[in-house]
N, C-alpha and C. Protein backbone atom coordinates (compact mmCIF):
# COMPACT_ATOMS: atom_id res chain seq x y z
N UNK A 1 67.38 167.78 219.09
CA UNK A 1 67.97 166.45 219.21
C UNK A 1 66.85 165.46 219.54
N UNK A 2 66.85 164.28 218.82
CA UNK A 2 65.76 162.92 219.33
C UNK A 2 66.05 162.74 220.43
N UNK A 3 65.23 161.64 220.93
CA UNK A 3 65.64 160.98 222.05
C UNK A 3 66.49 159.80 221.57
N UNK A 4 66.53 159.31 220.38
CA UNK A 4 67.26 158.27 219.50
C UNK A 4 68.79 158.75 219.25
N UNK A 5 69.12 159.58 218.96
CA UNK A 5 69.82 160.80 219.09
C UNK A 5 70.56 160.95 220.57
N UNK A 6 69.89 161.09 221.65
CA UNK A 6 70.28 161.31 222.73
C UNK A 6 70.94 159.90 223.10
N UNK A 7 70.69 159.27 222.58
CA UNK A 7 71.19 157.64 223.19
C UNK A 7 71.40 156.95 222.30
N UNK A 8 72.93 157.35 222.65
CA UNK A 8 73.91 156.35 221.15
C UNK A 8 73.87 155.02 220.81
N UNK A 9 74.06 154.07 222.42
CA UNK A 9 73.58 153.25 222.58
C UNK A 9 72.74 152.67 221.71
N UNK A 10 71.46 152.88 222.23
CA UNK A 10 70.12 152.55 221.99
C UNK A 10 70.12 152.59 219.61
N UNK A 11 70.97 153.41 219.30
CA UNK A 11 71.04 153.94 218.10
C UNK A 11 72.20 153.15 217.60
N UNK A 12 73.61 152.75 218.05
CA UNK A 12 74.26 151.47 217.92
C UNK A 12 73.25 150.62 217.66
N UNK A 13 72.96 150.04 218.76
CA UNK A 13 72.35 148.89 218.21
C UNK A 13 71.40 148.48 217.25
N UNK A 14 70.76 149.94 216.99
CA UNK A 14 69.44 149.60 216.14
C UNK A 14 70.07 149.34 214.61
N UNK A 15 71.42 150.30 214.37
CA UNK A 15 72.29 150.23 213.08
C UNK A 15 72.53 148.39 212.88
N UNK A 16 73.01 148.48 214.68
CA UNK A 16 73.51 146.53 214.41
C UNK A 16 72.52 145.78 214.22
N UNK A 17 71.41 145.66 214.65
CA UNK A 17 70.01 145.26 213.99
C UNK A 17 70.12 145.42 212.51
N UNK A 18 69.96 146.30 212.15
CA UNK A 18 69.72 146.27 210.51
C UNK A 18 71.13 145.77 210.05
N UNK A 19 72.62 146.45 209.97
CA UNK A 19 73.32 145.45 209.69
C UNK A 19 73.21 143.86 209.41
N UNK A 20 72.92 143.32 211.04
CA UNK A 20 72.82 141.93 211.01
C UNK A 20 71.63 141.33 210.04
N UNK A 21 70.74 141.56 209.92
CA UNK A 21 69.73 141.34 208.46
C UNK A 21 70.02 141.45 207.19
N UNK A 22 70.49 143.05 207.00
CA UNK A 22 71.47 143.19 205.77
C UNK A 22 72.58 141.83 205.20
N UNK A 23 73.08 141.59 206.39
CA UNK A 23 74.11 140.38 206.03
C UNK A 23 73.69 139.43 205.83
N UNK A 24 72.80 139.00 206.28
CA UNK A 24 72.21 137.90 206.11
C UNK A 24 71.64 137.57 204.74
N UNK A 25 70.62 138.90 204.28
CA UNK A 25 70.48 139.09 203.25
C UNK A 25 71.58 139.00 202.03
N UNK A 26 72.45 139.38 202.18
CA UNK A 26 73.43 139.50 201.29
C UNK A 26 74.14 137.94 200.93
N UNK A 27 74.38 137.34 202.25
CA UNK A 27 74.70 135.74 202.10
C UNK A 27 74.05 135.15 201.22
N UNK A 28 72.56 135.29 201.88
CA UNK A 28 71.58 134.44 200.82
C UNK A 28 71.90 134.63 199.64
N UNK A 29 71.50 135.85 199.26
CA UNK A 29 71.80 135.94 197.98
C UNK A 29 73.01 135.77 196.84
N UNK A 30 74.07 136.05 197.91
CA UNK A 30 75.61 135.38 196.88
C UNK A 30 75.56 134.02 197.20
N UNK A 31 75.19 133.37 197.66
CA UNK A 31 75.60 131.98 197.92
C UNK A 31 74.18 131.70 197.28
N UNK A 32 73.15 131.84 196.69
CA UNK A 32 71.98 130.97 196.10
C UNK A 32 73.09 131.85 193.99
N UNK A 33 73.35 132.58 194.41
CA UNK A 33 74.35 133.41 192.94
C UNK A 33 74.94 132.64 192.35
N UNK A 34 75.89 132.47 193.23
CA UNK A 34 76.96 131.48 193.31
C UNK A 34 76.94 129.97 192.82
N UNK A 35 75.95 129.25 193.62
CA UNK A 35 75.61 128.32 193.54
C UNK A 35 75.00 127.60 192.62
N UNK A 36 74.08 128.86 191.90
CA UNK A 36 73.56 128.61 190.34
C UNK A 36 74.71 128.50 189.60
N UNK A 37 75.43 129.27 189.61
CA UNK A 37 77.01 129.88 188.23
C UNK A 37 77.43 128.93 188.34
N UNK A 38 77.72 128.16 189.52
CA UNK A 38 78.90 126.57 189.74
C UNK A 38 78.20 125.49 188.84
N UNK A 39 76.90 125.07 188.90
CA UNK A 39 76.09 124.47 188.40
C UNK A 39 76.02 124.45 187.17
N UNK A 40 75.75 125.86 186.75
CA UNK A 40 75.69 126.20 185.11
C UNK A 40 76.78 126.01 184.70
N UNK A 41 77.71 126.53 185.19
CA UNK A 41 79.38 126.26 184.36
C UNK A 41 79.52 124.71 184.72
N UNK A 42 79.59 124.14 185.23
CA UNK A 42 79.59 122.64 185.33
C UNK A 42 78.35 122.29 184.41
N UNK A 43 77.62 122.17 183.55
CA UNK A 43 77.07 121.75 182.79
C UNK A 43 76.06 120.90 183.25
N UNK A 44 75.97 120.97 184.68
CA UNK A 44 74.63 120.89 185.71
C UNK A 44 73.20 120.84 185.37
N UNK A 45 73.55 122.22 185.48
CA UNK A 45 71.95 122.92 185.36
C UNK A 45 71.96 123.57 183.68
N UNK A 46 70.89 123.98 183.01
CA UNK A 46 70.94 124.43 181.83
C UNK A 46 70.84 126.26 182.44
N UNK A 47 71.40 127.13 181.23
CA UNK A 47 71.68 128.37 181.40
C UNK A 47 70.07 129.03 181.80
N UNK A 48 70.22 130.42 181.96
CA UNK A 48 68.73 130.81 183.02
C UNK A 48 67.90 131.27 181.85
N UNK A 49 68.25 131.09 180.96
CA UNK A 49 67.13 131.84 180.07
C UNK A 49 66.54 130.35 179.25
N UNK A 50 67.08 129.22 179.71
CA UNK A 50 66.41 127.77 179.02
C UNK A 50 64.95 127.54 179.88
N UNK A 51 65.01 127.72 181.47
CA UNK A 51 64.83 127.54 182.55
C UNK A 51 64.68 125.81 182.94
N UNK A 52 64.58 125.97 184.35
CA UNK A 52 64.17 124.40 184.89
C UNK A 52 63.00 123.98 185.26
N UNK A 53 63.00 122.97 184.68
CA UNK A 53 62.29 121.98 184.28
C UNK A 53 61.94 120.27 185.07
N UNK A 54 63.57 119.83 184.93
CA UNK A 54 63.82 118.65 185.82
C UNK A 54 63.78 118.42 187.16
N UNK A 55 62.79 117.58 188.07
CA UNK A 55 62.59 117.56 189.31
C UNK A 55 63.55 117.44 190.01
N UNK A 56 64.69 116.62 189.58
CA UNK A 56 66.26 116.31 190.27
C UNK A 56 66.70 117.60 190.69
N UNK A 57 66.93 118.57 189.44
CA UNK A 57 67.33 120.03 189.34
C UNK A 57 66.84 120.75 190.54
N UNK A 58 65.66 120.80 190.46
CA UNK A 58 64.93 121.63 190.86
C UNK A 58 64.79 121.43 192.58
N UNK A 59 64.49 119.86 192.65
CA UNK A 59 65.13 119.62 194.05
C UNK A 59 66.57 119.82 194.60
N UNK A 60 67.75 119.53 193.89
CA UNK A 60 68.38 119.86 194.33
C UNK A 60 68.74 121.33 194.44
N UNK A 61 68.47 122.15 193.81
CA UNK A 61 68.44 123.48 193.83
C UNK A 61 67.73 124.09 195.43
N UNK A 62 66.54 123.52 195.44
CA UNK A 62 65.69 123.98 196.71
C UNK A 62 66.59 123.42 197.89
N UNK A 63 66.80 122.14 197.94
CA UNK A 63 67.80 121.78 199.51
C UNK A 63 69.23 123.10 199.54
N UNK A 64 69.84 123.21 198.69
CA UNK A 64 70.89 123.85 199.02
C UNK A 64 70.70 125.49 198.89
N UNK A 65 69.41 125.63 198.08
CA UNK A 65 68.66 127.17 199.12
C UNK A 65 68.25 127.14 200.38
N UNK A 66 68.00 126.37 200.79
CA UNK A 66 67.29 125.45 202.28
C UNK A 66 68.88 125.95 203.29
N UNK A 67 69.51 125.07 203.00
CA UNK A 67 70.73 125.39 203.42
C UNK A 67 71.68 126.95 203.64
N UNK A 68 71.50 127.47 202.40
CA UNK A 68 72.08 128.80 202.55
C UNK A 68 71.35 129.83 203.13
N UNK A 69 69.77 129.53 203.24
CA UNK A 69 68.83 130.22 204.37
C UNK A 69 68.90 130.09 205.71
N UNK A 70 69.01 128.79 205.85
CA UNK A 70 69.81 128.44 207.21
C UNK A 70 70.93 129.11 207.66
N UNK A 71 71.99 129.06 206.97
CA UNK A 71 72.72 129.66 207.22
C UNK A 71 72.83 131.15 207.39
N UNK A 72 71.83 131.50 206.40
CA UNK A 72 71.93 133.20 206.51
C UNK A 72 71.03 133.42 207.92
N UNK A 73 70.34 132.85 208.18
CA UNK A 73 69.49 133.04 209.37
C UNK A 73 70.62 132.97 210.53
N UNK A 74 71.58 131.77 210.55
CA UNK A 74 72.25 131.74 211.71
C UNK A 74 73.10 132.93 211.91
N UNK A 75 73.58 133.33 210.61
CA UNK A 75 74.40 134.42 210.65
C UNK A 75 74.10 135.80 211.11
N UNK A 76 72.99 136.47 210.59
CA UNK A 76 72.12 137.57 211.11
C UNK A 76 71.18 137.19 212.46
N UNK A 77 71.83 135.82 213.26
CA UNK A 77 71.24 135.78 214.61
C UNK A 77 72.60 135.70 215.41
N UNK A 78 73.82 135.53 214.75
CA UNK A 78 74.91 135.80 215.27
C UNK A 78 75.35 137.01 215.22
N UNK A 79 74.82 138.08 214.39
CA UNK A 79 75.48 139.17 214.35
C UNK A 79 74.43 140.32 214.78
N UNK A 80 73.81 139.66 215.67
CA UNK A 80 72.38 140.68 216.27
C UNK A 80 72.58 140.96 217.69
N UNK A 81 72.58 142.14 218.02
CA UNK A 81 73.17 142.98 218.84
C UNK A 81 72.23 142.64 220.38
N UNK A 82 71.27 141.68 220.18
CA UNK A 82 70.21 141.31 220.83
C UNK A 82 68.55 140.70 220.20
N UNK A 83 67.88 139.50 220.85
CA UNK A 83 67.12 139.13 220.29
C UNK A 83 67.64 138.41 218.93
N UNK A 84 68.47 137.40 218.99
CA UNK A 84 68.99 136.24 217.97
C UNK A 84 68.15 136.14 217.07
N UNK A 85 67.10 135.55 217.46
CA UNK A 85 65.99 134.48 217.12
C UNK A 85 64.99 135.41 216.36
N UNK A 86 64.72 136.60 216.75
CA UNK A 86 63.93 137.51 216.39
C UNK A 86 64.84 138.35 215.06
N UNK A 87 65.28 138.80 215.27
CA UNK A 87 66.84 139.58 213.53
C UNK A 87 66.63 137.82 212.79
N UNK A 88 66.14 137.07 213.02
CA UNK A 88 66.75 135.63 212.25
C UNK A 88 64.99 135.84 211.74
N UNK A 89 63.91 136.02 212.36
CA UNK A 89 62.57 135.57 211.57
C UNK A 89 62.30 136.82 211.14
N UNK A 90 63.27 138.37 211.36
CA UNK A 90 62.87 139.47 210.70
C UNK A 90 63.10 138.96 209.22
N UNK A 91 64.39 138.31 208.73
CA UNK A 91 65.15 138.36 208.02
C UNK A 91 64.30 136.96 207.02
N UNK A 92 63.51 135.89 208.12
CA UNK A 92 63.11 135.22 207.25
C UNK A 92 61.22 135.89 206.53
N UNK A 93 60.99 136.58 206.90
CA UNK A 93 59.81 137.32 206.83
C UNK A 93 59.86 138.32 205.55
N UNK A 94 61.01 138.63 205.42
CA UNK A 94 61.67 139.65 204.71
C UNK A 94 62.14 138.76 203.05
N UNK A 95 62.75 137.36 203.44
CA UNK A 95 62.59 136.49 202.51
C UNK A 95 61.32 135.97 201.91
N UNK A 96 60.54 135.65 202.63
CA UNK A 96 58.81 135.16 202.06
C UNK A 96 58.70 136.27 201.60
N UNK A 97 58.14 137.78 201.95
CA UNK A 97 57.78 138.35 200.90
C UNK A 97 58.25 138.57 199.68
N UNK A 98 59.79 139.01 199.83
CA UNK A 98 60.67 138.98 198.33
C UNK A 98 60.21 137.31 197.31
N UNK A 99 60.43 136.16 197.69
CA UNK A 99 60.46 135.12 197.30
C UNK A 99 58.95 135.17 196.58
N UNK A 100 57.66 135.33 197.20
CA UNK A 100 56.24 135.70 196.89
C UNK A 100 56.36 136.10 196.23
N UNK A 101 56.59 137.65 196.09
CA UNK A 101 56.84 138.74 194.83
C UNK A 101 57.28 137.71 193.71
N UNK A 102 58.21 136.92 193.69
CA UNK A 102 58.83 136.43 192.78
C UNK A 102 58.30 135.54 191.66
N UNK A 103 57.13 135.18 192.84
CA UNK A 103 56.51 133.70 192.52
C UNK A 103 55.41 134.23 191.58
N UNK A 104 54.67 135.26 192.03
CA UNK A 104 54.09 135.95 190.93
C UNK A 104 54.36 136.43 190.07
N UNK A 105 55.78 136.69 189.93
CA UNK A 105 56.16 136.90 188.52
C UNK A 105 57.14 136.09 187.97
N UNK A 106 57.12 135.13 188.37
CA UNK A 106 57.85 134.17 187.73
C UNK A 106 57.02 132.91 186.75
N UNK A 107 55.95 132.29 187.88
CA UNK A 107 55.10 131.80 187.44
C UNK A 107 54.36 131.26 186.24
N UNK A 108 53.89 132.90 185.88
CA UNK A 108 53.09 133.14 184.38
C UNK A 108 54.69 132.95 183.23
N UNK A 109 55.62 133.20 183.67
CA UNK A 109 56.56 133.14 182.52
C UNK A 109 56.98 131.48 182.32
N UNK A 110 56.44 130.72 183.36
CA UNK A 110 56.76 129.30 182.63
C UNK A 110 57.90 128.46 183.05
N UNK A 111 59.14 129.50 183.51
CA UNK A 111 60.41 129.04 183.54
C UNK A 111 61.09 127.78 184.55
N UNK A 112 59.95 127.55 185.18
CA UNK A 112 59.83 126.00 186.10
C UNK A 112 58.43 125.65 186.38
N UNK A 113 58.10 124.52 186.76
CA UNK A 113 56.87 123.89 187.47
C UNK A 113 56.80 125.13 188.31
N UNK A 114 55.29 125.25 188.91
CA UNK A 114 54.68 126.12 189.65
C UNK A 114 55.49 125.78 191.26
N UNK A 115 55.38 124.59 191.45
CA UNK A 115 55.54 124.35 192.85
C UNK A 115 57.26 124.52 193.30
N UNK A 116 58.14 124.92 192.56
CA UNK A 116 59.31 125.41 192.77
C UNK A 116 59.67 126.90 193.63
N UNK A 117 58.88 127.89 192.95
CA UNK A 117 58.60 129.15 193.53
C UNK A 117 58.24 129.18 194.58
N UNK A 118 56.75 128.54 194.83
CA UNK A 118 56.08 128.37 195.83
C UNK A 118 56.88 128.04 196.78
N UNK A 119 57.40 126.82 196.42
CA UNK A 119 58.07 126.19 197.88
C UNK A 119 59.56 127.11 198.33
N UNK A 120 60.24 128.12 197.54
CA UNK A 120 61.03 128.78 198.13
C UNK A 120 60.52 129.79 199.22
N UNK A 121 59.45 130.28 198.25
CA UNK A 121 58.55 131.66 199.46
C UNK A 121 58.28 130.25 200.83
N UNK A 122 57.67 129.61 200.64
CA UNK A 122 56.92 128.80 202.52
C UNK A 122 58.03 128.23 203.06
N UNK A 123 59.69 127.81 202.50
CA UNK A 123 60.65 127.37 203.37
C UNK A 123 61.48 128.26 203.75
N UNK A 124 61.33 130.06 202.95
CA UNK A 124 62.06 130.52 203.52
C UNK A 124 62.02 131.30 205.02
N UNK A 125 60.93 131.41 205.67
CA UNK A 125 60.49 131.51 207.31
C UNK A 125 61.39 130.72 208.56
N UNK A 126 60.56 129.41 208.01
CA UNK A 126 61.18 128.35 209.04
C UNK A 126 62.60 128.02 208.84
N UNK A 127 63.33 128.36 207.26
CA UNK A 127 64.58 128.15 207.37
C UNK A 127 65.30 129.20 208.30
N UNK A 128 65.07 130.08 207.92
CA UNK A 128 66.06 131.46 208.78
C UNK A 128 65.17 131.14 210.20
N UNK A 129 64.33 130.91 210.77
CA UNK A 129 64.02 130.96 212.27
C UNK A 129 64.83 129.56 212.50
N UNK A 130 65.41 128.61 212.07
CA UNK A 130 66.26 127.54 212.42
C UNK A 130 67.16 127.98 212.62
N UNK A 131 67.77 128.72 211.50
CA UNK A 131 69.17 129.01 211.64
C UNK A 131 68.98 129.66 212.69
N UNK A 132 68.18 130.87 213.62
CA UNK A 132 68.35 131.25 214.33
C UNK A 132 68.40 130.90 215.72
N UNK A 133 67.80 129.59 215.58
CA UNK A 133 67.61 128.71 216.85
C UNK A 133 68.75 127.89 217.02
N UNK A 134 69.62 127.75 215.62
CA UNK A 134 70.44 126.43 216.26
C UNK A 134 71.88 127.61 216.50
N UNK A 135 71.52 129.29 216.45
CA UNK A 135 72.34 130.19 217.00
C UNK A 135 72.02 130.00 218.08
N UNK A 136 71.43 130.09 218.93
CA UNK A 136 70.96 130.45 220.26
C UNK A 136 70.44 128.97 220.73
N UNK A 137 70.95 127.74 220.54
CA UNK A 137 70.66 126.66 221.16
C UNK A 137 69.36 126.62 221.70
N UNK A 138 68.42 127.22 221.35
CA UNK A 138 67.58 126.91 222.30
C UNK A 138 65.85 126.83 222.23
N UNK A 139 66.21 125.14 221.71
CA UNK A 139 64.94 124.57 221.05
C UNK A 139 63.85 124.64 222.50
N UNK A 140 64.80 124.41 223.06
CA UNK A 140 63.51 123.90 224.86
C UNK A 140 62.37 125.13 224.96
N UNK A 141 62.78 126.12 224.54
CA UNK A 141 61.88 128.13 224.87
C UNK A 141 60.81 127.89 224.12
């Protein structure tokens, strides 16, 4: 038997740790899903294989990823079994690299201005450590 093992506890929570990230993760991602499909079917945005192009687009696209990072941050700092703030910058840490990855391969294919990618990987940190702060009130620390 572990000692991890020996203490259920201690092994609860570490499940609720990853849970609470998991979810978070999962938000982001249906709600940035989502949010494209509403767009595209509203005749918004052009379909994903045209790609974007237009700065309007493209800004508005980034604020309301901005937003649903936020949110996913607050959420996986609400559903963290301890250490809010910390499950909220695991989760945004976990976003920059995925988002990075992306940017390098998105990039060379053309399918937006360069600085679109980019700027999802560097806002997604400080977005989820917000959300996790305006969980835990507590800008003053």
């Amino acid at each position: 038997m572990t000692r991890l093992e020996s203490d259920p506890v201690k092994f609860m929570n570490i499940l609720k740790s990853i849970g609470a990230v998991l979810a978070g993760i999962i938000f982001i991602v249906m709600t940035h899903t989502a949010a494209d499909r509403i767009f595209e079917a509203l005749g918004i945005f052009p379909s994903p294989d045209q790609g974007l192009h237009i700065t309007w687009m493209l800004v508005t696209a980034l604020i309301y990823r901005i937003i649903f990072e936020i949110a996913g941050g607050y959420l996986t700092a609400a559903l963290a079994p301890s250490s809010p703030t910390l499950h909220a910058v695991i989760l945004g840490v976990i976003g920059t690299v995925i988002s990075a990855a992306a940017a390098i391969a998105v990039i060379p294919m053309g399918m937006s201005p360069a600085w679109y990618p980019v700027a999802l990987a560097v806002t997604a940190l400080p977005a989820a450590w917000l959300g996790g702060k305006l969980k835990t009130n507590s800008f003053a620390q």
